[in-house]
Protein backbone atom coordinates (compact mmCIF):
# COMPACT_ATOMS: atom_id res chain seq x y z
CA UNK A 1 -113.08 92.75 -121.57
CA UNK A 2 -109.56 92.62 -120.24
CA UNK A 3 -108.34 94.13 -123.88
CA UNK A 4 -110.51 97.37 -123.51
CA UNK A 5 -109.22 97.56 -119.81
CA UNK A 6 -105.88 97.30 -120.62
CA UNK A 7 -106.81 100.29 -123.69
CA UNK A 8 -108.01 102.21 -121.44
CA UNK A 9 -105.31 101.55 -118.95
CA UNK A 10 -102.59 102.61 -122.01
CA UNK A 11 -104.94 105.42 -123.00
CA UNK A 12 -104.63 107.64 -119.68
CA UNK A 13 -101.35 106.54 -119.26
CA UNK A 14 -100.09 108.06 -122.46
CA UNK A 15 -102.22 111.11 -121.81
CA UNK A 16 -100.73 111.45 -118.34
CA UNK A 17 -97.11 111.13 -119.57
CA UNK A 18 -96.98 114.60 -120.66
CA UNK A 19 -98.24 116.15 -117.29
CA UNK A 20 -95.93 117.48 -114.94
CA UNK A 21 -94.62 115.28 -111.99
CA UNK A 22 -95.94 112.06 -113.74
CA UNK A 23 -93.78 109.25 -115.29
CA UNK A 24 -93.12 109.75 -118.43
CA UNK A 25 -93.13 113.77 -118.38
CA UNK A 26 -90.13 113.63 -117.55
CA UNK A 27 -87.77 117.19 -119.14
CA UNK A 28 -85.50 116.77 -122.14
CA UNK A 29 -82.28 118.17 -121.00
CA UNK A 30 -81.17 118.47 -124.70
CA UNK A 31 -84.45 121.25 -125.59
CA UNK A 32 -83.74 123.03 -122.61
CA UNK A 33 -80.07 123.04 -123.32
CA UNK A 34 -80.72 124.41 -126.55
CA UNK A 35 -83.40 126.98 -124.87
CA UNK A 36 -81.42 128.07 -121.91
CA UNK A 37 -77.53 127.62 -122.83
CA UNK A 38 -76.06 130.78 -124.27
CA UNK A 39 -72.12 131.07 -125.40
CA UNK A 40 -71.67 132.81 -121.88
CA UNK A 41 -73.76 130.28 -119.74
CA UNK A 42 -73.35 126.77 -120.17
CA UNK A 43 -76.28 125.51 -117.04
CA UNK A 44 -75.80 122.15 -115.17
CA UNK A 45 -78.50 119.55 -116.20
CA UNK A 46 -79.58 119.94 -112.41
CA UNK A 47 -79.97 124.01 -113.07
CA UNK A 48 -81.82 123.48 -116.61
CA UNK A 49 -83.95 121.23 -114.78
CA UNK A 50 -84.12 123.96 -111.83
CA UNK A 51 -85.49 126.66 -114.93
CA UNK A 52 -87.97 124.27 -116.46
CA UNK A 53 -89.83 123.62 -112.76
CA UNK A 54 -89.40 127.28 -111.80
CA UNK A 55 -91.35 128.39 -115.73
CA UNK A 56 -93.86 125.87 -114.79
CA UNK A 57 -93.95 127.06 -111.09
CA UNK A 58 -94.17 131.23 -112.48
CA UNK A 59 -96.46 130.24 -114.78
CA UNK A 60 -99.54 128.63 -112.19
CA UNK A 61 -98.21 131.05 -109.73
CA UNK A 62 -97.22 134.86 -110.81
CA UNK A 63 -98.19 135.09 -114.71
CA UNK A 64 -101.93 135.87 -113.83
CA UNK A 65 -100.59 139.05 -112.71
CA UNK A 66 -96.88 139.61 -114.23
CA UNK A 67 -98.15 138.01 -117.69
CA UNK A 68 -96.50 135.19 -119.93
CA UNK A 69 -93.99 137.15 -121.34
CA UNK A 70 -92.66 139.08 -117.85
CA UNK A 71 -94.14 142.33 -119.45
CA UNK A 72 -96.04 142.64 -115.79
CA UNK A 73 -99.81 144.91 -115.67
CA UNK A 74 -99.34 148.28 -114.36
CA UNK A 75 -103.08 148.32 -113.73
CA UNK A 76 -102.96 145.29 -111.24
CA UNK A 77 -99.66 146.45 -109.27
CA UNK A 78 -98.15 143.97 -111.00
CA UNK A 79 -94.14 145.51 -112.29
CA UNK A 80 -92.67 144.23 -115.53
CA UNK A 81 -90.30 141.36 -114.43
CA UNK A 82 -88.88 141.78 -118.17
CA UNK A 83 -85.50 143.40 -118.31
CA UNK A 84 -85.62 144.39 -114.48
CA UNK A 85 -82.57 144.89 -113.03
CA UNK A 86 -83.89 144.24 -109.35
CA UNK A 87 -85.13 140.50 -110.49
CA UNK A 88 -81.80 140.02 -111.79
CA UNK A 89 -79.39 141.31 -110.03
CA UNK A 90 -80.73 141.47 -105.62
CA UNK A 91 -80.67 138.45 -104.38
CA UNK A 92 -81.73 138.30 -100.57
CA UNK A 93 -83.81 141.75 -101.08
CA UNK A 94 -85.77 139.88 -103.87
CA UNK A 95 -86.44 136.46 -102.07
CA UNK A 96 -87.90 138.66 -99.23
CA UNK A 97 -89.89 141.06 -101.34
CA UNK A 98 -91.78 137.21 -102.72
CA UNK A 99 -91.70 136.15 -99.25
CA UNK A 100 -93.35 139.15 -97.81
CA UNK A 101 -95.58 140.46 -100.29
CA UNK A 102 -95.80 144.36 -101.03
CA UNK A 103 -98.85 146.26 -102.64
CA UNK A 104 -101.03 144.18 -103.99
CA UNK A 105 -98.98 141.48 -104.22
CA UNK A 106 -99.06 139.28 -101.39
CA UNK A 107 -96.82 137.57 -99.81
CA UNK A 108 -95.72 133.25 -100.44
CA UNK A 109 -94.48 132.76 -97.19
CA UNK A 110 -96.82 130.11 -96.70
CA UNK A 111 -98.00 129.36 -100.07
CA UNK A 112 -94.68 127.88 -101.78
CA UNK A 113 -92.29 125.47 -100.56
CA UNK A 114 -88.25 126.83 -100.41
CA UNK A 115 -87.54 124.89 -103.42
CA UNK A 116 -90.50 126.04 -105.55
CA UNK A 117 -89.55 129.45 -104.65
CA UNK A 118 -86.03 129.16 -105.26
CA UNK A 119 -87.04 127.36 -108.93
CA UNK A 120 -89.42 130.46 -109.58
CA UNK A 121 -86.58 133.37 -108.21
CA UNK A 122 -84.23 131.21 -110.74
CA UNK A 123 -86.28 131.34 -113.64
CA UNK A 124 -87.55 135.27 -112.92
CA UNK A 125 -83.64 136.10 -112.82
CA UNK A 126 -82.33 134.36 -115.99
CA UNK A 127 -85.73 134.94 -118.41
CA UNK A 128 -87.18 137.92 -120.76
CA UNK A 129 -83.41 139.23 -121.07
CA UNK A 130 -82.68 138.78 -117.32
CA UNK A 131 -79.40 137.23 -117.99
CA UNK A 132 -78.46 136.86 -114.65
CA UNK A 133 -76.74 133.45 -114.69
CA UNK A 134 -78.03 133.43 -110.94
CA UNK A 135 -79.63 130.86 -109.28
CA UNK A 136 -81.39 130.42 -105.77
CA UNK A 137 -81.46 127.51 -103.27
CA UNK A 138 -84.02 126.48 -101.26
CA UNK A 139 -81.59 127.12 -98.11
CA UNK A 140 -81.08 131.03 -99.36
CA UNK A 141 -85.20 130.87 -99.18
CA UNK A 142 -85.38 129.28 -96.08
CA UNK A 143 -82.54 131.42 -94.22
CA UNK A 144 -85.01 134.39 -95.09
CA UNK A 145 -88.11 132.84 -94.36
């Protein structure tokens, strides 16, 4: 009995290893490295790690509306993030814009922590040909907030 415990124990816990925020799930700086480092950028392990959370965070959070790929829905409101020269190059007027909401999209204020929104603003600014080399803190957020 203790042996098919102990399976089962192993079982979830290799299932679980993969999810995010549980042991074992844990980023490889080395793929995002190779994912996020160009020859003009060269990102800290702390700021690679600050791009994978803020992809994960975009994608529960704004993809339903801005897609996937950035490319955005025109029939929701929703404004191609891709290749946007706002996303990547206003920093405070951007933060509040999340913050705040406008049209149909409404506002985080109260929905995502400083961090997460700082890890999403990151991500938005340096993906889909963004380029930015920007990133946001959780203090920039908060200053606004």
């Amino acid at each position: 009995m203790r042996s098919v415990i102990a399976a089962g124990v192993l079982g979830v816990s290799v299932l679980l290893s993969g999810c995010d925020g549980m042991p074992g799930g844990e980023p490889d700086i080395s793929a995002l490295a190779e994912q996020w480092n160009t020859s003009d950028k060269q990102w800290s392990d702390a700021d690679l790690l600050r791009l994978d959370r803020g992809q994960k965070f975009y994608k529960r959070t704004c993809a339903a509306c801005h897609m996937g790929t950035g490319e955005g829905q025109v029939s929701v409101g929703a404004p191609a993030l891709k290749d946007n020269a706002f996303v990547s190059h206003e920093v405070d007027p951007l933060i509040e814009l999340v913050l705040e909401g406008k049209g149909t999209m409404p506002g985080f204020s109260h929905s995502v922590t400083g961090m997460e929104l700082a890890d999403i603003l990151t991500y938005i600014s340096n993906a889909w040909g963004n380029n930015s080399g920007m990133t946001f803190s959780m203090e920039q957020v908060d200053r606004l907030r």
